[in-house]
PDB file of N, CA and C in Angstrom:
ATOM      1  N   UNK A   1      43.230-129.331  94.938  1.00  0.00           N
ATOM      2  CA  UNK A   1      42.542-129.352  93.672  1.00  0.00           C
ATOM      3  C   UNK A   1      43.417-130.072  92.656  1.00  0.00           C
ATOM      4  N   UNK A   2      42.674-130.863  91.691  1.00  0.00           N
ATOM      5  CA  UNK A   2      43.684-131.481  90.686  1.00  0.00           C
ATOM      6  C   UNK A   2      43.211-130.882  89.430  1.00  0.00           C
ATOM      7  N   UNK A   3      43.939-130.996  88.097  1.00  0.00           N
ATOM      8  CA  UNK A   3      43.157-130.198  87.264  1.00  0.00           C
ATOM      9  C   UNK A   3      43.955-131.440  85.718  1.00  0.00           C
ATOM     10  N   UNK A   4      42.907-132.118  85.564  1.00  0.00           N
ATOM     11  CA  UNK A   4      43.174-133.086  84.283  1.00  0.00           C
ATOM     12  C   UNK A   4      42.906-132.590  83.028  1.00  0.00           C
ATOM     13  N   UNK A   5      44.008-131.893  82.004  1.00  0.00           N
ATOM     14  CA  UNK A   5      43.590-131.421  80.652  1.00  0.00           C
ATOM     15  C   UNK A   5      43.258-133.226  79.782  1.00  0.00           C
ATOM     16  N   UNK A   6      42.096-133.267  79.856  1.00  0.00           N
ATOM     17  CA  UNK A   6      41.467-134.035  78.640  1.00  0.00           C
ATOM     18  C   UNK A   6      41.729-134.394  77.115  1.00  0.00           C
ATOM     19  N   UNK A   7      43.138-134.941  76.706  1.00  0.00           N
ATOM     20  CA  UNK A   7      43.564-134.681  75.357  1.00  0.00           C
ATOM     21  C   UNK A   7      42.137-135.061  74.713  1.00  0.00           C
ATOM     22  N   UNK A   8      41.929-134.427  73.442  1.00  0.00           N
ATOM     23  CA  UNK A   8      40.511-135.185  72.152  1.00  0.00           C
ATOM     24  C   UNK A   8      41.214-135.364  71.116  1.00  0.00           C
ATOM     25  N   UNK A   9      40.682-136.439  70.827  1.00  0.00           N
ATOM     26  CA  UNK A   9      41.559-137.062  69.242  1.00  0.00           C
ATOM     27  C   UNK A   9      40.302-137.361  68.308  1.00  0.00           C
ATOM     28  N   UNK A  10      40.588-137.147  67.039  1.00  0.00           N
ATOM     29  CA  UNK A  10      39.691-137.145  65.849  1.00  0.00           C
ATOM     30  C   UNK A  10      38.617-136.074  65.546  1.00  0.00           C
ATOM     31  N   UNK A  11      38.492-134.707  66.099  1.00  0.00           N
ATOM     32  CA  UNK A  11      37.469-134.428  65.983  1.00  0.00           C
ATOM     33  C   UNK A  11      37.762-133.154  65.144  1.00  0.00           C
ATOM     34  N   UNK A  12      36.898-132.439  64.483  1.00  0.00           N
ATOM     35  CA  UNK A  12      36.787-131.163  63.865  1.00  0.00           C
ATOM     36  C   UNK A  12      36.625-130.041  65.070  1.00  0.00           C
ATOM     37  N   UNK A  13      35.491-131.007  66.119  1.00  0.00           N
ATOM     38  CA  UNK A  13      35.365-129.718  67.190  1.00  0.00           C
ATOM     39  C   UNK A  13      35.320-129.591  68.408  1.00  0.00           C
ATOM     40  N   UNK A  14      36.340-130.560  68.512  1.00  0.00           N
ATOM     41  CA  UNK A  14      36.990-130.598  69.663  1.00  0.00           C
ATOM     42  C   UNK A  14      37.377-129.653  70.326  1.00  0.00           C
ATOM     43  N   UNK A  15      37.063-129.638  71.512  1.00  0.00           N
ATOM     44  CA  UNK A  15      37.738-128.704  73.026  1.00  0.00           C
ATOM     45  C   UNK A  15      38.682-128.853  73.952  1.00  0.00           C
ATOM     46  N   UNK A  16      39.452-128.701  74.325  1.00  0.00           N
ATOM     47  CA  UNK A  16      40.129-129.042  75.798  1.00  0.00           C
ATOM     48  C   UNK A  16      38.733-128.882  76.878  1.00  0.00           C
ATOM     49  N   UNK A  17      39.237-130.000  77.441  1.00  0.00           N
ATOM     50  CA  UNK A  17      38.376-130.474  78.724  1.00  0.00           C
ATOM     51  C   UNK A  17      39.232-130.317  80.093  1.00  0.00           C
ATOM     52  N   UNK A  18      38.964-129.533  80.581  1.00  0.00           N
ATOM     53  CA  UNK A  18      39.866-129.471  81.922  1.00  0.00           C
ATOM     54  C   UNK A  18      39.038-129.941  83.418  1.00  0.00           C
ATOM     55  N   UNK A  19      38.772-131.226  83.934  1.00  0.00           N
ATOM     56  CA  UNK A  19      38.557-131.604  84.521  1.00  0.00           C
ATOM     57  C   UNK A  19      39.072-131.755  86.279  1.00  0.00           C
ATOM     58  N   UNK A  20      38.320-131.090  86.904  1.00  0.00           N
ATOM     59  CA  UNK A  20      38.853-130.773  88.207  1.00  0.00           C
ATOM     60  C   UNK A  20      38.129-131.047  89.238  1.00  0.00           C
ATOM     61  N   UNK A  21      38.892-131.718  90.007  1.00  0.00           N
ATOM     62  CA  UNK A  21      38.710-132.185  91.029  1.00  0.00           C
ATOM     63  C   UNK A  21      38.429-131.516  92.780  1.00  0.00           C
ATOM     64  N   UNK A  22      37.458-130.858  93.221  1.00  0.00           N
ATOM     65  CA  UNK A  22      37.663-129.963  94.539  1.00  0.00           C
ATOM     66  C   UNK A  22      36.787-130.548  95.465  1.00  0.00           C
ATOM     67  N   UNK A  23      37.188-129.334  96.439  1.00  0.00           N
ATOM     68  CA  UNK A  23      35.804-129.185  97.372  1.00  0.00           C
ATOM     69  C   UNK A  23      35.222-128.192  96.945  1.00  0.00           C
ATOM     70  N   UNK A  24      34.031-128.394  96.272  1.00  0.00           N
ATOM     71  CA  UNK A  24      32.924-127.206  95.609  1.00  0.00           C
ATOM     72  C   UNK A  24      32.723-125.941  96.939  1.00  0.00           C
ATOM     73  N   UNK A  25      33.100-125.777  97.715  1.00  0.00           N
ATOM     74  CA  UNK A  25      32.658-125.309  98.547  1.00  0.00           C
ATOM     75  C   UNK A  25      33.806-124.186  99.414  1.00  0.00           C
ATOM     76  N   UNK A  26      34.854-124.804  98.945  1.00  0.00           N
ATOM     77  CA  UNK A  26      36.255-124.113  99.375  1.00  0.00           C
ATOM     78  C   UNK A  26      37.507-123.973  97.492  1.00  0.00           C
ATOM     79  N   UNK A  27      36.180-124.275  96.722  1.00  0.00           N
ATOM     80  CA  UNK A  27      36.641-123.447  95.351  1.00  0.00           C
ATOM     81  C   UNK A  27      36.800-122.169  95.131  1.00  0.00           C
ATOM     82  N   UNK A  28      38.167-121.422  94.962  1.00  0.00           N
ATOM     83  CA  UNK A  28      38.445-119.823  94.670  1.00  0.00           C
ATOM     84  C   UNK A  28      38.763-120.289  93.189  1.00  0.00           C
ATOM     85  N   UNK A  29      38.363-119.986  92.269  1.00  0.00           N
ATOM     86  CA  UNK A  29      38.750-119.186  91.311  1.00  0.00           C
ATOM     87  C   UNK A  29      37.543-118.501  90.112  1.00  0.00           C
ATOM     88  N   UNK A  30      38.284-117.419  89.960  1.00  0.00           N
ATOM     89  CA  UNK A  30      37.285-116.192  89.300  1.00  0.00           C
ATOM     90  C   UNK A  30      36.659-116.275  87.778  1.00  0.00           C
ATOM     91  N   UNK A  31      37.292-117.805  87.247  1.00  0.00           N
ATOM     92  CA  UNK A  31      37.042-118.328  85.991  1.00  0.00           C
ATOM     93  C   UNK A  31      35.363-118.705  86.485  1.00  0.00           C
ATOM     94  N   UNK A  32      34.494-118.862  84.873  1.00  0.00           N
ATOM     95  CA  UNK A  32      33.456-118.919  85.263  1.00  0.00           C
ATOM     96  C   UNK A  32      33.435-120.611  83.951  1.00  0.00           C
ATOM     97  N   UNK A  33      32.300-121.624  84.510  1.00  0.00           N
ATOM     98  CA  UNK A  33      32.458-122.621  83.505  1.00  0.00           C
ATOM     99  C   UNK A  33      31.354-123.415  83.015  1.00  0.00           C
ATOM    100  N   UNK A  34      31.658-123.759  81.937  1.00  0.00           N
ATOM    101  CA  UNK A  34      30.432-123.911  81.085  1.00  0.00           C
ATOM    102  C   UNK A  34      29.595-125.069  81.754  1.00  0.00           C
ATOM    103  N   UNK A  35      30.339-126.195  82.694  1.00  0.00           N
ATOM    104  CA  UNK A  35      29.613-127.228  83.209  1.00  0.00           C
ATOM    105  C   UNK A  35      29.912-127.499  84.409  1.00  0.00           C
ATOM    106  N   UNK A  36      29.330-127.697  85.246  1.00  0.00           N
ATOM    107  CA  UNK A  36      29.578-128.229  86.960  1.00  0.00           C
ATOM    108  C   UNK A  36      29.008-129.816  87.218  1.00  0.00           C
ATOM    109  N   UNK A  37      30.388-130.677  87.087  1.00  0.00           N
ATOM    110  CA  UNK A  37      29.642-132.113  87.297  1.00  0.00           C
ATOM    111  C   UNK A  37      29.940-132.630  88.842  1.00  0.00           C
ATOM    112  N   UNK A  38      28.710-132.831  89.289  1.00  0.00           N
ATOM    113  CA  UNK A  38      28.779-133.740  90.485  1.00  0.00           C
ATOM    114  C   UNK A  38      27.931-135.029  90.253  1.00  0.00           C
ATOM    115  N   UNK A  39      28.988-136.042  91.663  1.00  0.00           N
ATOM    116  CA  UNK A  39      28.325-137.267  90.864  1.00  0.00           C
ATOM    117  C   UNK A  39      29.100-138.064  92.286  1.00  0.00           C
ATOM    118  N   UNK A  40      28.333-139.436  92.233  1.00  0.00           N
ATOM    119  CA  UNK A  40      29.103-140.711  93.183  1.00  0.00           C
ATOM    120  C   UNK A  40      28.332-140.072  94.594  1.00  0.00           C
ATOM    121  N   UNK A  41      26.943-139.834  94.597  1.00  0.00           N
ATOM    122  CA  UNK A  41      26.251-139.809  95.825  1.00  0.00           C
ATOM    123  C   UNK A  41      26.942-139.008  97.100  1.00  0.00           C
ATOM    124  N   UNK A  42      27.043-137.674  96.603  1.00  0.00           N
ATOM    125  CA  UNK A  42      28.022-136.713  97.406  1.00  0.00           C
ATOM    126  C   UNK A  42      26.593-135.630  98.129  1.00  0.00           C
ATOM    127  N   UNK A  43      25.365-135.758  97.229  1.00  0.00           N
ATOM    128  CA  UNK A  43      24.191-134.711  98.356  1.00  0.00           C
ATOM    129  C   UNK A  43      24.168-134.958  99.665  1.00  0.00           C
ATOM    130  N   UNK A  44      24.523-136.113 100.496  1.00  0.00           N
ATOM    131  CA  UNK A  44      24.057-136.214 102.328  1.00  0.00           C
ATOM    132  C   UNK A  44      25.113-135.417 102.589  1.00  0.00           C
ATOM    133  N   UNK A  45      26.828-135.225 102.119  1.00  0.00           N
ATOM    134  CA  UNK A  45      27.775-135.023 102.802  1.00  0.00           C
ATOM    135  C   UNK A  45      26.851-132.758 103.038  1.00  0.00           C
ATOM    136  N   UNK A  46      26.659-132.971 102.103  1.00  0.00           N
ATOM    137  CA  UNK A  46      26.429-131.186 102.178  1.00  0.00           C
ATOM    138  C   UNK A  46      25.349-130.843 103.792  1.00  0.00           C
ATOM    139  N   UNK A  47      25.462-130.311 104.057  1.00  0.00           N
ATOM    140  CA  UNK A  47      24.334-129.733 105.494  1.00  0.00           C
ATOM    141  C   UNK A  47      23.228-128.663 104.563  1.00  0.00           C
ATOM    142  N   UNK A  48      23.605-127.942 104.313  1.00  0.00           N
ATOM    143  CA  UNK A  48      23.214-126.574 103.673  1.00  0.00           C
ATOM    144  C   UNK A  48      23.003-126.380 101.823  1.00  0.00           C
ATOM    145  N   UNK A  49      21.967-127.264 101.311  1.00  0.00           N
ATOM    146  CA  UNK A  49      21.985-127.091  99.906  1.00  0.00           C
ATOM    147  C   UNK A  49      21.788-125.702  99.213  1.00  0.00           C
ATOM    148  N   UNK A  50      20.672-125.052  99.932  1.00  0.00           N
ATOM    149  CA  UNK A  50      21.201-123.545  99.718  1.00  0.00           C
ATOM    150  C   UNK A  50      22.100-123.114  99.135  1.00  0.00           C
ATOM    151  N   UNK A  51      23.405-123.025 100.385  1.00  0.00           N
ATOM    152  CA  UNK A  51      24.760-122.440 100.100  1.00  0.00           C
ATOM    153  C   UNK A  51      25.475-123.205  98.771  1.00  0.00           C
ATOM    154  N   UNK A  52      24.738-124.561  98.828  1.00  0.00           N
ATOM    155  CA  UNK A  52      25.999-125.647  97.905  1.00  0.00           C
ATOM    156  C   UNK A  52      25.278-125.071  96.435  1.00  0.00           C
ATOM    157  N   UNK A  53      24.239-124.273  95.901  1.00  0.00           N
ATOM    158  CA  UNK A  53      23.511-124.355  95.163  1.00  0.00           C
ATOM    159  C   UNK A  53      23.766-123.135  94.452  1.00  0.00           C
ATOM    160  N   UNK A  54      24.107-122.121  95.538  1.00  0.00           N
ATOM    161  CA  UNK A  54      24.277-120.805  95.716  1.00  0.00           C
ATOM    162  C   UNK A  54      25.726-120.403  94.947  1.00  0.00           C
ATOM    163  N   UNK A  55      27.069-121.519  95.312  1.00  0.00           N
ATOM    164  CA  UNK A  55      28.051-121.650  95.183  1.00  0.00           C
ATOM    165  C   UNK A  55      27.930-122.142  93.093  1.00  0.00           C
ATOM    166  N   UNK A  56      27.373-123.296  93.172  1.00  0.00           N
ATOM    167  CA  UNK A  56      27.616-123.303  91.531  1.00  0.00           C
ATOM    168  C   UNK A  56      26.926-122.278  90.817  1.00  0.00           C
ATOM    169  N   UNK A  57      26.058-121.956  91.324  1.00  0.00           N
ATOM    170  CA  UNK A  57      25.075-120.881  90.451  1.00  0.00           C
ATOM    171  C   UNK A  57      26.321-119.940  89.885  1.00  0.00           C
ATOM    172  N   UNK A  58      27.451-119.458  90.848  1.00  0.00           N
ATOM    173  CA  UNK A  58      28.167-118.285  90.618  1.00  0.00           C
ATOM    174  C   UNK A  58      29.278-119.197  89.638  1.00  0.00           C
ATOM    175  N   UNK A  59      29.461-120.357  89.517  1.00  0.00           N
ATOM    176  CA  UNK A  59      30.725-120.791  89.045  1.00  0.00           C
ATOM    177  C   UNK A  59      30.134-121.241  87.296  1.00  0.00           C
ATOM    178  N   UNK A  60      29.037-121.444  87.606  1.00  0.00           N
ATOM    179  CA  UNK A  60      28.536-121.529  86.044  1.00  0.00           C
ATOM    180  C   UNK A  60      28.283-119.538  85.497  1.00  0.00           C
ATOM    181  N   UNK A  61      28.598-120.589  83.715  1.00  0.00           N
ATOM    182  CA  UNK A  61      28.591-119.089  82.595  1.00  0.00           C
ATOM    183  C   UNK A  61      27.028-119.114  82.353  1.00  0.00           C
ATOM    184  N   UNK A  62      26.480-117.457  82.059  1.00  0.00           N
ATOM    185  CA  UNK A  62      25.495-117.701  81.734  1.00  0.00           C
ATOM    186  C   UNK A  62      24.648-118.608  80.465  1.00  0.00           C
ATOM    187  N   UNK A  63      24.013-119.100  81.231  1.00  0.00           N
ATOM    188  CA  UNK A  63      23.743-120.532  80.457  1.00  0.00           C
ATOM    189  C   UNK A  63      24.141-122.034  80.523  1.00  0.00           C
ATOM    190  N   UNK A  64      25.136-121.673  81.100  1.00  0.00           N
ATOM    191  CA  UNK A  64      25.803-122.876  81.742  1.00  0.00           C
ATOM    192  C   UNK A  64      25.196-124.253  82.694  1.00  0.00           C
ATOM    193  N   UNK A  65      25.565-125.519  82.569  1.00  0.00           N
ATOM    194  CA  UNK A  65      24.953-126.534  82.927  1.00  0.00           C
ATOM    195  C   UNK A  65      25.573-127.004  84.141  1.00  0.00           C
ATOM    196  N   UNK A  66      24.581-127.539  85.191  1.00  0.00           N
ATOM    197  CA  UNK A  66      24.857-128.025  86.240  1.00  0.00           C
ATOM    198  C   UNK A  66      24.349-129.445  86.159  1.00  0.00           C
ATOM    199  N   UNK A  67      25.015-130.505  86.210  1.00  0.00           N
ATOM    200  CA  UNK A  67      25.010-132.128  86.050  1.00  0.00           C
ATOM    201  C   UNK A  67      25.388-132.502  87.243  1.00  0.00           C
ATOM    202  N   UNK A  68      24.039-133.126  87.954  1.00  0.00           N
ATOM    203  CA  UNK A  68      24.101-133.955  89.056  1.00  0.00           C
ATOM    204  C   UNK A  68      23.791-135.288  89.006  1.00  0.00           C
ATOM    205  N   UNK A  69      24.722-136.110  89.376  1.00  0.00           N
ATOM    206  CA  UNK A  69      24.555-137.616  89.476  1.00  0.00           C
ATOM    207  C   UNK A  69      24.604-138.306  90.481  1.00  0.00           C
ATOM    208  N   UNK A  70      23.774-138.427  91.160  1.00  0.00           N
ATOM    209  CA  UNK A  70      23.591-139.011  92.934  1.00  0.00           C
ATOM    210  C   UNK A  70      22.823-140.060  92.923  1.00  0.00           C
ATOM    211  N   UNK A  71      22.572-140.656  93.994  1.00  0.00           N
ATOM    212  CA  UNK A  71      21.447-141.821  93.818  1.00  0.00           C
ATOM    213  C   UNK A  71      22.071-142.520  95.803  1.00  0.00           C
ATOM    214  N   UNK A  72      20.903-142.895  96.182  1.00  0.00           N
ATOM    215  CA  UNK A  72      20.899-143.524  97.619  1.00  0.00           C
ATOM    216  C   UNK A  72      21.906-144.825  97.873  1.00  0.00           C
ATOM    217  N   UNK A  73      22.248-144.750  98.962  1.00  0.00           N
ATOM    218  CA  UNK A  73      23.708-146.204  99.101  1.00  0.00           C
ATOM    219  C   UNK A  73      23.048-147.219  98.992  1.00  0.00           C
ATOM    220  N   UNK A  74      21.652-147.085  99.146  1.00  0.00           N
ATOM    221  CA  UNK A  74      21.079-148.287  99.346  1.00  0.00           C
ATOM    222  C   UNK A  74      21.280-149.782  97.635  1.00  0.00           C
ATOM    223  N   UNK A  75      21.792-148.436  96.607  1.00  0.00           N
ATOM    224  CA  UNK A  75      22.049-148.850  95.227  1.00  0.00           C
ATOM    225  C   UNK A  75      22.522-150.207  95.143  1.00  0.00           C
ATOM    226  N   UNK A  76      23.840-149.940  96.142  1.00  0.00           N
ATOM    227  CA  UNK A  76      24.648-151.291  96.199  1.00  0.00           C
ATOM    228  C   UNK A  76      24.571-152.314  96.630  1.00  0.00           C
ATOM    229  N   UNK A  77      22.987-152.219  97.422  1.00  0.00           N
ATOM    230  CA  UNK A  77      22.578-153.670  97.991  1.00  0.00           C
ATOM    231  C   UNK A  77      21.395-154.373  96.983  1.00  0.00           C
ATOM    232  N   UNK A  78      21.317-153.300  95.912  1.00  0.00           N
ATOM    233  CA  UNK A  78      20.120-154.086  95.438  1.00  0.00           C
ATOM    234  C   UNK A  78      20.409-154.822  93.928  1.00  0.00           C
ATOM    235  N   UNK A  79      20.178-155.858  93.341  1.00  0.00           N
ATOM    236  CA  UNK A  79      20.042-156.616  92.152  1.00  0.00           C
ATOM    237  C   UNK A  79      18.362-156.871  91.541  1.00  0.00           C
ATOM    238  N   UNK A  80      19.139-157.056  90.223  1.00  0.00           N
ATOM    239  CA  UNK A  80      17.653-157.501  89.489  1.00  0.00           C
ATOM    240  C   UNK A  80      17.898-158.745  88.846  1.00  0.00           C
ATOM    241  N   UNK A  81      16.962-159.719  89.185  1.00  0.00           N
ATOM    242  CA  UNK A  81      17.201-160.807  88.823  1.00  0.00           C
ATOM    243  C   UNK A  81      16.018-161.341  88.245  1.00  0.00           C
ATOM    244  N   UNK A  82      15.863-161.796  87.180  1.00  0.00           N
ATOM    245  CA  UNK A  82      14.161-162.083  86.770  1.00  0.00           C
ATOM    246  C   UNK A  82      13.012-161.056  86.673  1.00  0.00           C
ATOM    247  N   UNK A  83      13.979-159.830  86.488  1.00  0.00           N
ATOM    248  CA  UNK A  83      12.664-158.609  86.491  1.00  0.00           C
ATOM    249  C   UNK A  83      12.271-158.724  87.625  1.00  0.00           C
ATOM    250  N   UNK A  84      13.113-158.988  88.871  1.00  0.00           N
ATOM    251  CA  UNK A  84      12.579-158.674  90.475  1.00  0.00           C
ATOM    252  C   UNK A  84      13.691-157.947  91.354  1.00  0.00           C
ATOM    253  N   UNK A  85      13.543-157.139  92.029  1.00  0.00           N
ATOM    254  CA  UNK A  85      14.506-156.634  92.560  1.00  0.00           C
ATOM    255  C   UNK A  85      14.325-157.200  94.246  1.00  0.00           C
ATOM    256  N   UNK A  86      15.878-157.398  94.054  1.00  0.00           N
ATOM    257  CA  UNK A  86      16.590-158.177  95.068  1.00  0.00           C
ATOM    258  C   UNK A  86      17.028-156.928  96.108  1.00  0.00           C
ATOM    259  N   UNK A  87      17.036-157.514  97.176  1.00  0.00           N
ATOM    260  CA  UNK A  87      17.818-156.810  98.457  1.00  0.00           C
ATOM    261  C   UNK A  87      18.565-157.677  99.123  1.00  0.00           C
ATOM    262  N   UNK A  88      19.524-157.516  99.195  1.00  0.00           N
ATOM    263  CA  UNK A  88      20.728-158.514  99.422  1.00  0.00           C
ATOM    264  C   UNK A  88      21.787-157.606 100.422  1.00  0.00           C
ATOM    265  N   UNK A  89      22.375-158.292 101.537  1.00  0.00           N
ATOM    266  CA  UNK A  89      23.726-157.445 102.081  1.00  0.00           C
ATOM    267  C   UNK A  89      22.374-156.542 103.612  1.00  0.00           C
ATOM    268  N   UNK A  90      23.636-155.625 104.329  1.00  0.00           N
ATOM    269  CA  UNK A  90      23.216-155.182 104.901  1.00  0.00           C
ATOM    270  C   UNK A  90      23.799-153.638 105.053  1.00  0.00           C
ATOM    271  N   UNK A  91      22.491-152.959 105.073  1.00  0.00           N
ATOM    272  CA  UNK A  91      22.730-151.514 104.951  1.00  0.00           C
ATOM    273  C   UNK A  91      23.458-150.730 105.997  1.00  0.00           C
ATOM    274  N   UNK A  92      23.674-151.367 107.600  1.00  0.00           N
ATOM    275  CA  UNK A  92      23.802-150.780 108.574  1.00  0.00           C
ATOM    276  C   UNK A  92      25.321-151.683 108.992  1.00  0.00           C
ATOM    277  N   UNK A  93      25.566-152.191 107.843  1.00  0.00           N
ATOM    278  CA  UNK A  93      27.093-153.476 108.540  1.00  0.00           C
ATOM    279  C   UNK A  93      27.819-152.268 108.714  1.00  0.00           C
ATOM    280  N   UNK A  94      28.778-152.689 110.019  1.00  0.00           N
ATOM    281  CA  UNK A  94      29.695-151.658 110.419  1.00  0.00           C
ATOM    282  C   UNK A  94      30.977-152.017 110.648  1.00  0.00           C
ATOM    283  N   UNK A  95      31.431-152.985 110.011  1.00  0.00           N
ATOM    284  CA  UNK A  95      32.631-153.473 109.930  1.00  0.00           C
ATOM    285  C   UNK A  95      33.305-153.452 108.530  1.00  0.00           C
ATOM    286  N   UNK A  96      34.640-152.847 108.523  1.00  0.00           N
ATOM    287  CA  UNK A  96      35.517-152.782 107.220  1.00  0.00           C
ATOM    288  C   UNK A  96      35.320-153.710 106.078  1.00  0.00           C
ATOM    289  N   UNK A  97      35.431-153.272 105.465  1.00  0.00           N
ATOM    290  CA  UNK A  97      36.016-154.414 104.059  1.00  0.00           C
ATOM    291  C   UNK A  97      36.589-154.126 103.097  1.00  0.00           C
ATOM    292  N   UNK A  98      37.452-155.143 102.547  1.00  0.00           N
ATOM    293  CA  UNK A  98      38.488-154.882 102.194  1.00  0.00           C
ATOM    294  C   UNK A  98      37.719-154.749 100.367  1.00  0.00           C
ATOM    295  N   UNK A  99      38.582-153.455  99.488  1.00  0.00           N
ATOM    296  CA  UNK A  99      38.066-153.795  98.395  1.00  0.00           C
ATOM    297  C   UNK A  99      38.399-152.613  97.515  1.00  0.00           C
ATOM    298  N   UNK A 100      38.186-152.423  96.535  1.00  0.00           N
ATOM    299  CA  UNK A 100      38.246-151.347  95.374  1.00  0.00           C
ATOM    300  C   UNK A 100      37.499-150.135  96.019  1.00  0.00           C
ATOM    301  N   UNK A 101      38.722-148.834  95.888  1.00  0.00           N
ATOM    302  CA  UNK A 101      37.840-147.779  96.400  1.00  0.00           C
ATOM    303  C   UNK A 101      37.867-146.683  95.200  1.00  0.00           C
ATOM    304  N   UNK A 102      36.859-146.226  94.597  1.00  0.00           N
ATOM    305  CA  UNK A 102      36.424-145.384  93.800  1.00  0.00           C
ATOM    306  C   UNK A 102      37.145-144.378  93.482  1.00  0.00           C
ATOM    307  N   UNK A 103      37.496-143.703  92.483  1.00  0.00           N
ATOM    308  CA  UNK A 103      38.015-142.702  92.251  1.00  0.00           C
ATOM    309  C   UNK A 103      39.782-142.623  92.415  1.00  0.00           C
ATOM    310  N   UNK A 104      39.881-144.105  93.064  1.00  0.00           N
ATOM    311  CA  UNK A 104      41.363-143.752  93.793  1.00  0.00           C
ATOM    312  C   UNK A 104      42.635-143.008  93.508  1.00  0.00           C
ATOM    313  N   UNK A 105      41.772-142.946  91.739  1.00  0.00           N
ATOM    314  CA  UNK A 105      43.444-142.418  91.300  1.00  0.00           C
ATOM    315  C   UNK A 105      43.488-141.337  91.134  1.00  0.00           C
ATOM    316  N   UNK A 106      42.550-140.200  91.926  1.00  0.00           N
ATOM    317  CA  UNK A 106      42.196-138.962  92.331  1.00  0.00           C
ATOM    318  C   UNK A 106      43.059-138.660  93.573  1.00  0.00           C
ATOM    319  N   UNK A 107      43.582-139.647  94.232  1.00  0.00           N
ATOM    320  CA  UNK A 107      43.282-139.365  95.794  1.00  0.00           C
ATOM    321  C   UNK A 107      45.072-139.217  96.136  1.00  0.00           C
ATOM    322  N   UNK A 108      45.731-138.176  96.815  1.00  0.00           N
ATOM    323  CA  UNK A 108      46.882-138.477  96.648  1.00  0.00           C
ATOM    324  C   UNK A 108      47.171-139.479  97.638  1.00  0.00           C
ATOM    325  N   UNK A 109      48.524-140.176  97.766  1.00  0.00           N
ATOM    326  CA  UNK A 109      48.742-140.739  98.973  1.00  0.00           C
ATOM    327  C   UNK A 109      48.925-140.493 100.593  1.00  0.00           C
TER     328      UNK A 109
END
């Protein structure tokens, strides 16, 4: 788990933001929190949405917000060009490539 305190500058009402990084699923702790963000097309990895659903329900405060941001891989093959959407690339290529990987500076070495 990583846990990023969020400095805020300029504000009257400002919060600490403590931003953390897990596996939602092998998360222990008994703190309860005002927001649960998932995001970067992480729903296929889950088997069991149930349980994955079951799990934030308990980690959010009452009232508390659950923010999901997902969307299909297919995202990265498509463009709009002229108000037409393009399909470009191939969805099933199975060979490496070399390139910028997301989040990296999450990831230890």
């Amino acid at each position: 788990m990583f846990c990023y305190p969020l400095p805020c500058k300029g504000s009257e009402i400002c919060k600490t933001l403590n931003y953390i990084v897990s596996d939602v699923m092998e998360f222990v702790d008994d703190d309860k929190f005002d927001f649960v963000l998932m995001e970067g097309g992480i729903l296929h990895y889950f088997v069991d949405l149930n349980a994955l659903f079951t799990v934030v329900s308990k980690l959010l405060v009452n009232g508390g917000r659950f923010i999901l941001r997902d969307y299909h891989p297919t995202r990265k093959l498509l463009s709009c060009h002229d108000g037409q959407m393009i399909a470009n690339g191939n969805y099933f290529k199975d060979t490496i490539s070399d390139g910028i990987v997301p989040y990296i500076h999450l990831l230890s070495e």
